[in-house]
Protein backbone atom coordinates (compact mmCIF):
# COMPACT_ATOMS: atom_id res chain seq x y z
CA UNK A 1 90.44 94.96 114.00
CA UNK A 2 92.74 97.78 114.99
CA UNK A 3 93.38 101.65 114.09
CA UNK A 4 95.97 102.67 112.18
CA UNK A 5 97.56 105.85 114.41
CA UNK A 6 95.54 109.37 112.82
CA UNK A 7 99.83 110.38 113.09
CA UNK A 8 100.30 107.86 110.20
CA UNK A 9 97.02 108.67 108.52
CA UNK A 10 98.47 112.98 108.44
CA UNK A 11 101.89 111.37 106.98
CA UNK A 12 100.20 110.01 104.21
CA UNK A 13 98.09 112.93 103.42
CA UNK A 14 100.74 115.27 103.68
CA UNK A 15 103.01 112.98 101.22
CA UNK A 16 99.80 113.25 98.79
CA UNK A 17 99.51 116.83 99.46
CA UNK A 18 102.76 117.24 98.39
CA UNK A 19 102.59 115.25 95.25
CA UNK A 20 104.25 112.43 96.80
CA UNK A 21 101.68 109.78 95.86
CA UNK A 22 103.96 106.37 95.55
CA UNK A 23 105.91 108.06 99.15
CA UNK A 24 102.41 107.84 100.69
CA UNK A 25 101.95 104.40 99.44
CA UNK A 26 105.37 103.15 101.06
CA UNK A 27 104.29 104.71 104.21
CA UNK A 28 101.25 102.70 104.31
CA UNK A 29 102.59 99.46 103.05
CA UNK A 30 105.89 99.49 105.42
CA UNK A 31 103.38 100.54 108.38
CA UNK A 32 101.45 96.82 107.71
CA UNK A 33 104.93 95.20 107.00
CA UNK A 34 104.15 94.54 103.65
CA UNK A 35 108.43 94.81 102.36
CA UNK A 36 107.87 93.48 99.36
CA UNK A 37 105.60 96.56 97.95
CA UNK A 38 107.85 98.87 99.80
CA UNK A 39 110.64 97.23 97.64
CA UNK A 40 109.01 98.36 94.52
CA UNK A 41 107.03 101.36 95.39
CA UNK A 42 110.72 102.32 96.20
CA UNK A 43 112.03 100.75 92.21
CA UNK A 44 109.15 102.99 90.99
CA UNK A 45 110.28 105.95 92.93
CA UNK A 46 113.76 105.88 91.70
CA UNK A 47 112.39 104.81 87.80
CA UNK A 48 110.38 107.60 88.14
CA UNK A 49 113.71 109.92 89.18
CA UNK A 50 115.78 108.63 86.47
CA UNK A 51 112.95 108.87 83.63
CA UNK A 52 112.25 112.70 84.85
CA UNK A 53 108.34 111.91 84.51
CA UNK A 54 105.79 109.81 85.81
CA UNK A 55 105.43 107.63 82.56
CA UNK A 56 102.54 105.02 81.61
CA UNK A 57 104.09 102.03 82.49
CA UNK A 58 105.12 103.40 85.92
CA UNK A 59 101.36 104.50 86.87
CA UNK A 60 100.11 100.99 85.81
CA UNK A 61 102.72 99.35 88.25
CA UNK A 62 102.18 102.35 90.63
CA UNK A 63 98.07 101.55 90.50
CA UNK A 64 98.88 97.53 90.66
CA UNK A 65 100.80 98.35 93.86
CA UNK A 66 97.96 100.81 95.34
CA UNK A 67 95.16 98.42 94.70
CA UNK A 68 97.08 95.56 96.78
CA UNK A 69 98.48 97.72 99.50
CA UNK A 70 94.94 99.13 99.72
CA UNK A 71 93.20 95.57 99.81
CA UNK A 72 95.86 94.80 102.62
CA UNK A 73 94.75 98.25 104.60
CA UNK A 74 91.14 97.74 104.30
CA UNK A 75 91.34 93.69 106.01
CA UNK A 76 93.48 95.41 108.48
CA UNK A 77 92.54 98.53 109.26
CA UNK A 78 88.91 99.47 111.21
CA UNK A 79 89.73 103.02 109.75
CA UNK A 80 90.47 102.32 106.51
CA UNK A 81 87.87 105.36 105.74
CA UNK A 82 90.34 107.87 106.93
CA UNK A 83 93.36 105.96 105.21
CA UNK A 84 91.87 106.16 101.91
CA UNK A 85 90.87 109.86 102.05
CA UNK A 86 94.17 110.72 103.27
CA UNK A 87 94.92 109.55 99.20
């Protein structure tokens, strides 16, 4: 099992830091190649511009998306550890 860089890992946390929680979640998923949750982390992103607020249904897709990009991370990832805390 391989390492995901600790460069990509302090990209993610600093997107979280910064309140940028489904950014951090497209860095992760287009890391592993996973396009299709890039695709709509990015359709959540831009509902969540248009709307002005992060609204119910968006966090349910939003927490649908984590818990598969996160599944996808920990089978691929020997440091999935850091990855997560960087959330």
């Amino acid at each position: 099992m391989k390492a995901l860089n600790p460069i990509i890992i302090k990209q993610i946390e600093d997107a979280t830091d910064n309140n940028m929680h489904t950014g951090a979640l497209a860095i992760l998923a287009a890391v592993m190649g996973n396009n299709n949750m890039v695709v709509w982390l990015e359709w959540i992103d831009e509902c969540h511009g248009l709307a002005g607020k992060m609204t119910q249904d968006l966090l349910e897709d939003r927490a649908l998306v984590s818990k598969q990009v996160m599944e996808q991370a920990e089978a691929t990832y020997s440091n999935f550890n850091d990855i997560y805390a960087a959330f």
